[in-house]
C-alpha atoms as a PDB file:
ATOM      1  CA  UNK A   1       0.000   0.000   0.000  1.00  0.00           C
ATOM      2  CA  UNK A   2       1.457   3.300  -1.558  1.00  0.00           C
ATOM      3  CA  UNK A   3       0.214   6.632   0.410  1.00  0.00           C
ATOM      4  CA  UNK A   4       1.586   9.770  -0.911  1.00  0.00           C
ATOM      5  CA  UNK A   5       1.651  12.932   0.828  1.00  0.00           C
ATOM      6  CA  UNK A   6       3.695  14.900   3.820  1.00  0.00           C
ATOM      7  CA  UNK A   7       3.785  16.061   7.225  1.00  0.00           C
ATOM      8  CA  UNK A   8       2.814  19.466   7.727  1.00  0.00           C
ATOM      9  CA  UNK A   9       3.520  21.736  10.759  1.00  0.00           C
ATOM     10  CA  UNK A  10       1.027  24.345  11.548  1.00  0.00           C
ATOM     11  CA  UNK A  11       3.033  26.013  14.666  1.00  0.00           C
ATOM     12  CA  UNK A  12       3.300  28.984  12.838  1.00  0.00           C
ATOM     13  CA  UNK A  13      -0.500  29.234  12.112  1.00  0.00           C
ATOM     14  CA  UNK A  14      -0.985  28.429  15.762  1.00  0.00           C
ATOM     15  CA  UNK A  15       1.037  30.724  17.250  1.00  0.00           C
ATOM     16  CA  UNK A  16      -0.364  33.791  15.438  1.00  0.00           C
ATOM     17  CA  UNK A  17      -3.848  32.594  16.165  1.00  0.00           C
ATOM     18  CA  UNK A  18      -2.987  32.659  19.896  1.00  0.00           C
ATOM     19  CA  UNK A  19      -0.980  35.822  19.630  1.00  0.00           C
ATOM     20  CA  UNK A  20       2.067  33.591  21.254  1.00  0.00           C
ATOM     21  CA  UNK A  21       5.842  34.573  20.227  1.00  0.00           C
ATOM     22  CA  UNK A  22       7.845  32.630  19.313  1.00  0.00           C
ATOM     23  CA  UNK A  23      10.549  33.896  21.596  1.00  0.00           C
ATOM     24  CA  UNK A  24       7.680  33.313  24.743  1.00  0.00           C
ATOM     25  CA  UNK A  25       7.387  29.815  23.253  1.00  0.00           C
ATOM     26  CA  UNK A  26      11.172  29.414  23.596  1.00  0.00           C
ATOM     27  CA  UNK A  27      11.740  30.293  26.950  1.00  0.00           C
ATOM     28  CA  UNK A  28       8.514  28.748  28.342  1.00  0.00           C
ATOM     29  CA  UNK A  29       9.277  25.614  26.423  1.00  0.00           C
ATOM     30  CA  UNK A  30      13.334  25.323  27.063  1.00  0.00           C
ATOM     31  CA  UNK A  31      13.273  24.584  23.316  1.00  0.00           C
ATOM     32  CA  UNK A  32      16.446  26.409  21.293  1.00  0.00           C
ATOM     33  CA  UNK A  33      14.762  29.238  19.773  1.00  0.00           C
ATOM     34  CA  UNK A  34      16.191  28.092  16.210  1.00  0.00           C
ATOM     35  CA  UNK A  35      14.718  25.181  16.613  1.00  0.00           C
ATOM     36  CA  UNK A  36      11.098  26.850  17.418  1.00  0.00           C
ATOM     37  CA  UNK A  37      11.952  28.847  14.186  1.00  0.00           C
ATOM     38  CA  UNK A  38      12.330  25.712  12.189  1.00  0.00           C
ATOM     39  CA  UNK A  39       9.286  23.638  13.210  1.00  0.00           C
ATOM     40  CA  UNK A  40       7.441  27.046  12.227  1.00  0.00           C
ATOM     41  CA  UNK A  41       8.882  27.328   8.936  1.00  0.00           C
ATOM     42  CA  UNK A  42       8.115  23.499   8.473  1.00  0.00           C
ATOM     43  CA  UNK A  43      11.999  22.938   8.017  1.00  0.00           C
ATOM     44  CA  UNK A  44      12.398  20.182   9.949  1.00  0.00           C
ATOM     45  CA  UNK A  45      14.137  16.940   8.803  1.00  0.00           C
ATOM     46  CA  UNK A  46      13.939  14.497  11.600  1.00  0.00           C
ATOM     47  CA  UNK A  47      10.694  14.829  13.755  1.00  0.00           C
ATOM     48  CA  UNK A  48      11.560  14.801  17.648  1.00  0.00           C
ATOM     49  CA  UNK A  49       8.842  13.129  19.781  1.00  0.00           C
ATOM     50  CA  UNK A  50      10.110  14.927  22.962  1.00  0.00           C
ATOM     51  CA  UNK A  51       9.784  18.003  21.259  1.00  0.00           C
ATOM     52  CA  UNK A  52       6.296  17.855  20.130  1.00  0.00           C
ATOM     53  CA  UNK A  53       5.531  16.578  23.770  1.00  0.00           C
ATOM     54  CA  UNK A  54       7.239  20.344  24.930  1.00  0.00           C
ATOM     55  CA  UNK A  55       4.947  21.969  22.539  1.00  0.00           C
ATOM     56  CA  UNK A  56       1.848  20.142  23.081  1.00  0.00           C
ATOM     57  CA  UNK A  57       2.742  20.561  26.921  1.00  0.00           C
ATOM     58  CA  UNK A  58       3.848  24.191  26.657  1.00  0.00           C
ATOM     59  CA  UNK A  59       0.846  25.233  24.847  1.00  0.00           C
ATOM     60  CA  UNK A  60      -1.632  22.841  26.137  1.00  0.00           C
ATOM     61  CA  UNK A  61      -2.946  21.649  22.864  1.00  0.00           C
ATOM     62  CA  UNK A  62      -2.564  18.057  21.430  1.00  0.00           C
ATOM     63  CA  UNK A  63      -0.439  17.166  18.580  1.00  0.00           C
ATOM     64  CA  UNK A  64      -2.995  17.439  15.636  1.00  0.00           C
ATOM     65  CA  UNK A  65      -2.921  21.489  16.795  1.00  0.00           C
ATOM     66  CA  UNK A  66       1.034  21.276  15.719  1.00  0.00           C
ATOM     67  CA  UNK A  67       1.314  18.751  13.143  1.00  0.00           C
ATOM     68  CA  UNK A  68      -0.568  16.348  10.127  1.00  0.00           C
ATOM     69  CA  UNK A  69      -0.188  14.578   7.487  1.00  0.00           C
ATOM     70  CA  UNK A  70      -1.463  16.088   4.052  1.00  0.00           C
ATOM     71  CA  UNK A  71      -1.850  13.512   1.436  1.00  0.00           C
ATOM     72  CA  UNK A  72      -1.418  14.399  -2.364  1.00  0.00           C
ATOM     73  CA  UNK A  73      -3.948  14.426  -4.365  1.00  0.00           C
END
């Protein structure tokens, strides 16, 4: 079975919607603020479970707030 598409982060989207910086989300996380600038840009390579459990925990939201899979069409 062949599925198609790509994992999308919508941290950026999130944050704006919340009025949340991403320097707050930094600190209050511990997260590298590069890092927090990555996983909004969707530039992220490897996928780190602990640090979708810091965002999910940090913003108290679950994953499906941060992150999903878009399949092509």
């Amino acid at each position: 079975m062949s599925c198609s598409g790509k994992i999308v982060f919508k941290l950026d989207e999130l944050l704006k919607s919340r009025n949340y910086p991403k320097l707050r989300l930094s600190k209050d996380s511990g997260l590298d603020y590069r890092t927090v600038l990555r996983y909004c840009k969707n530039d992220v390579q490897n996928i780190k479970v602990f640090i979708l459990e810091r965002l999910c925990q940090t913003l108290d939201c679950p994953v499906e707030d941060i992150i999903e899979f878009q399949r092509d069409d």
